[in-house]
C-alpha atoms as a PDB file:
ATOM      1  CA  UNK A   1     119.675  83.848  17.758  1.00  0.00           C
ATOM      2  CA  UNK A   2     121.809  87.276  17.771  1.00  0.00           C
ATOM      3  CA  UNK A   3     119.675  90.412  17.581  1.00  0.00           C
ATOM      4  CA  UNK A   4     121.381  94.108  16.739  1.00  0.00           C
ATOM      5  CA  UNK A   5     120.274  97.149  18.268  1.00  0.00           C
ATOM      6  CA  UNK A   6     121.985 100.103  16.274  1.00  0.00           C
ATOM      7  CA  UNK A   7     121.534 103.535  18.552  1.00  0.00           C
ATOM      8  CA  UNK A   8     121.843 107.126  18.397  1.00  0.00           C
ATOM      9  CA  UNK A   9     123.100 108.394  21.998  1.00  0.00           C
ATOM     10  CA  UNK A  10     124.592 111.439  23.391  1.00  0.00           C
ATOM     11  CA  UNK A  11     128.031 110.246  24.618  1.00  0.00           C
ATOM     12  CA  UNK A  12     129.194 106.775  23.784  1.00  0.00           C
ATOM     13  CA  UNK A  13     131.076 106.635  27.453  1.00  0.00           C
ATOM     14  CA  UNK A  14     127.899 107.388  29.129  1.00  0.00           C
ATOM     15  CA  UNK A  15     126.134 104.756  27.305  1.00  0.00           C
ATOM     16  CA  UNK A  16     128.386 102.283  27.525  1.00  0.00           C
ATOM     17  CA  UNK A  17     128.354 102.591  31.665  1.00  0.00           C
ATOM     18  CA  UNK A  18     124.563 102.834  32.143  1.00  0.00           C
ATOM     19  CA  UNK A  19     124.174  99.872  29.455  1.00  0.00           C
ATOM     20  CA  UNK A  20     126.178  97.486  31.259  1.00  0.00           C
ATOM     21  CA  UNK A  21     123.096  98.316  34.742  1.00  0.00           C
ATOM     22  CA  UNK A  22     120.635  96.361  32.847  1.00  0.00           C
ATOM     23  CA  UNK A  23     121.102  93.064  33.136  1.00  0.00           C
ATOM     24  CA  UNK A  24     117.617  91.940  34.937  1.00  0.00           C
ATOM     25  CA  UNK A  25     115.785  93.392  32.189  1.00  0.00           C
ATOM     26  CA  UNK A  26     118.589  91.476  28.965  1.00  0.00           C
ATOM     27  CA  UNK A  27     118.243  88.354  30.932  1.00  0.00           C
ATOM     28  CA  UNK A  28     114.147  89.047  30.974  1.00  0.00           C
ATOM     29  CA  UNK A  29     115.083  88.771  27.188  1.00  0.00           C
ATOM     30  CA  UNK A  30     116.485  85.731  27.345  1.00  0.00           C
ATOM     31  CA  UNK A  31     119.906  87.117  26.361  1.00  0.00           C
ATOM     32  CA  UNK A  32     123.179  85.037  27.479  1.00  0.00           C
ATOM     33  CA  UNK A  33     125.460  87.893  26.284  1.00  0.00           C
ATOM     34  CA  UNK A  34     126.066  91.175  24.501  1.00  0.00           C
ATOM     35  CA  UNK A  35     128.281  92.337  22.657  1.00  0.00           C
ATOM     36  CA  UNK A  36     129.172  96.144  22.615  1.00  0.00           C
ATOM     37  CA  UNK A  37     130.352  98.157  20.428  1.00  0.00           C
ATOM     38  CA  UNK A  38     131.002 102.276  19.304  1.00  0.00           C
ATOM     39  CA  UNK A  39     131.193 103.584  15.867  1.00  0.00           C
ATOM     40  CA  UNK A  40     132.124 106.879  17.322  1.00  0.00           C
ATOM     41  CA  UNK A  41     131.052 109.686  20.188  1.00  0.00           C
ATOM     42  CA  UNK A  42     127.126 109.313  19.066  1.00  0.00           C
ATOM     43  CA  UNK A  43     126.690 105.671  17.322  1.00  0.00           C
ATOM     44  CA  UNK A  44     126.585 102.841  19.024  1.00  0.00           C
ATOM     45  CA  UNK A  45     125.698  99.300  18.593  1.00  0.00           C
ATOM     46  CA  UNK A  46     125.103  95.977  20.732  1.00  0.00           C
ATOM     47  CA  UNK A  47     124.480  92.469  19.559  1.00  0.00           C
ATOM     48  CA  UNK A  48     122.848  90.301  21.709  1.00  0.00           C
ATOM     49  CA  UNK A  49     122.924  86.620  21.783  1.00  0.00           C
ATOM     50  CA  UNK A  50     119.364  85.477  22.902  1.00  0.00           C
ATOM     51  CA  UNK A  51     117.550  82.004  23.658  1.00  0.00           C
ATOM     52  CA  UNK A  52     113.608  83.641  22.932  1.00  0.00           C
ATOM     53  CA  UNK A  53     114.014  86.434  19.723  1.00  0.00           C
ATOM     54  CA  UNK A  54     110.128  86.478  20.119  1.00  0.00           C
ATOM     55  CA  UNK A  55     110.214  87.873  23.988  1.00  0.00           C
ATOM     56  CA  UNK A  56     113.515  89.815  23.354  1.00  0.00           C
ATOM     57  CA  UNK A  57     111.098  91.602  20.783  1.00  0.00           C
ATOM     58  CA  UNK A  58     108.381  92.075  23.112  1.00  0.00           C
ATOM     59  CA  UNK A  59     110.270  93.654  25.996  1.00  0.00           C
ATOM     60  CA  UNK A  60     112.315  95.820  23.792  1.00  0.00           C
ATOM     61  CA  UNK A  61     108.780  97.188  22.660  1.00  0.00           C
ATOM     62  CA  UNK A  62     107.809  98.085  26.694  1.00  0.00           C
ATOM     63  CA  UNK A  63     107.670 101.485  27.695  1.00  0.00           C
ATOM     64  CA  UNK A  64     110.255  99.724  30.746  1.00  0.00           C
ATOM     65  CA  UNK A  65     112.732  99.386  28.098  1.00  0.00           C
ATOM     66  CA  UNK A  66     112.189 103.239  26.621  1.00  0.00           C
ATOM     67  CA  UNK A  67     112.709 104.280  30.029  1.00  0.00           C
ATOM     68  CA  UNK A  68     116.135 102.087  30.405  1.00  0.00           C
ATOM     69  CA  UNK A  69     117.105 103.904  26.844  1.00  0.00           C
ATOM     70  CA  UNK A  70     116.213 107.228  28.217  1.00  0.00           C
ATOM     71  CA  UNK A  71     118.088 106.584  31.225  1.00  0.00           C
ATOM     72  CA  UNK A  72     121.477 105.581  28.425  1.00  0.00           C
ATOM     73  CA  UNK A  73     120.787 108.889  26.869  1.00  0.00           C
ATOM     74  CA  UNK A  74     119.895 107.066  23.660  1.00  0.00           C
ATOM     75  CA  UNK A  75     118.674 110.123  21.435  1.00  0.00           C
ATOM     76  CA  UNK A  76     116.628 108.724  18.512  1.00  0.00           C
ATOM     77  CA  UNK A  77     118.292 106.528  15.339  1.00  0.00           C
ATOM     78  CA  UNK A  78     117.438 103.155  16.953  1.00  0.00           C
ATOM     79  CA  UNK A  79     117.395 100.154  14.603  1.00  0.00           C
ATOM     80  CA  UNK A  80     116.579  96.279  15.451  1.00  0.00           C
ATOM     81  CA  UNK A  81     118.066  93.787  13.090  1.00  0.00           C
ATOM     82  CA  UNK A  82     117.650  89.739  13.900  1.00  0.00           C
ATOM     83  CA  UNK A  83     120.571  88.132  12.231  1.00  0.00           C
ATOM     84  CA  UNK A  84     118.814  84.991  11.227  1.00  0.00           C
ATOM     85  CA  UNK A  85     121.351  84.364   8.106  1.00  0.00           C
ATOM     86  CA  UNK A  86     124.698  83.025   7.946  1.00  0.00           C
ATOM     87  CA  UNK A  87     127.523  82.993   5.515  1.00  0.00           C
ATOM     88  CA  UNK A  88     130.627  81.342   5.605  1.00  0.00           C
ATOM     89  CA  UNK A  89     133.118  82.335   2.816  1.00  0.00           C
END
C-alpha cells in the first residue's frame, strides 16, 4: 500500500536532511521505502510504500511522530492520502 504525506515546512533542505534520521520510527510503520519529493522552498511531499496502512496510521497519529515533525520543522498544511486506487491508461 503507498500512503502520501503532503507537508508544510520551513525550508525544504532542512526537511529533507532531518527526514531521512527517521528510519526506526518508518520501519515501526511497516514502510519498505519512501519516496521524497519538493514542490518548492515550503511544500513538500513523501510517499511511502508500507506492508501495515493500519499501523502506519496509528503511529503517524503519536505524539512521537509530532515530535519527529517538529524536529523537520514541518509548520502546519499536513495531509495523509492512502493511494488505494490504480489506473493504467
Amino acid at each position: 500500500m503507498l500512503i502520501a504525506v503532503r507537508a508544510e515546512v520551513e525550508s525544504a533542505s532542512h526537511w529533507k536532511d532531518k527526514f531521512k534520521t527517521h528510519g526506526d520510527l518508518f520501519k515501526n510503520q511497516g514502510v519498505t521505502l519512501a519516496h521524497m519529493g519538493v514542490a518548492n522552498d515550503k511544500t513538500v511531499i513523501a510517499v511511502f510504500e508500507t506492508n501495515d496502512p493500519d499501523e502506519f496510521i496509528r503511529i503517524f497519529n503519536d505524539p512521537a511522530t509530532g515530535e519527529a515533525m517538529s524536529e523537520d520543522k514541518i509548520t502546519g498544511g499536513v495531509e495523509i492520502f492512502l493511494l488505494d486506487e490504480m489506473f493504467e491508461p
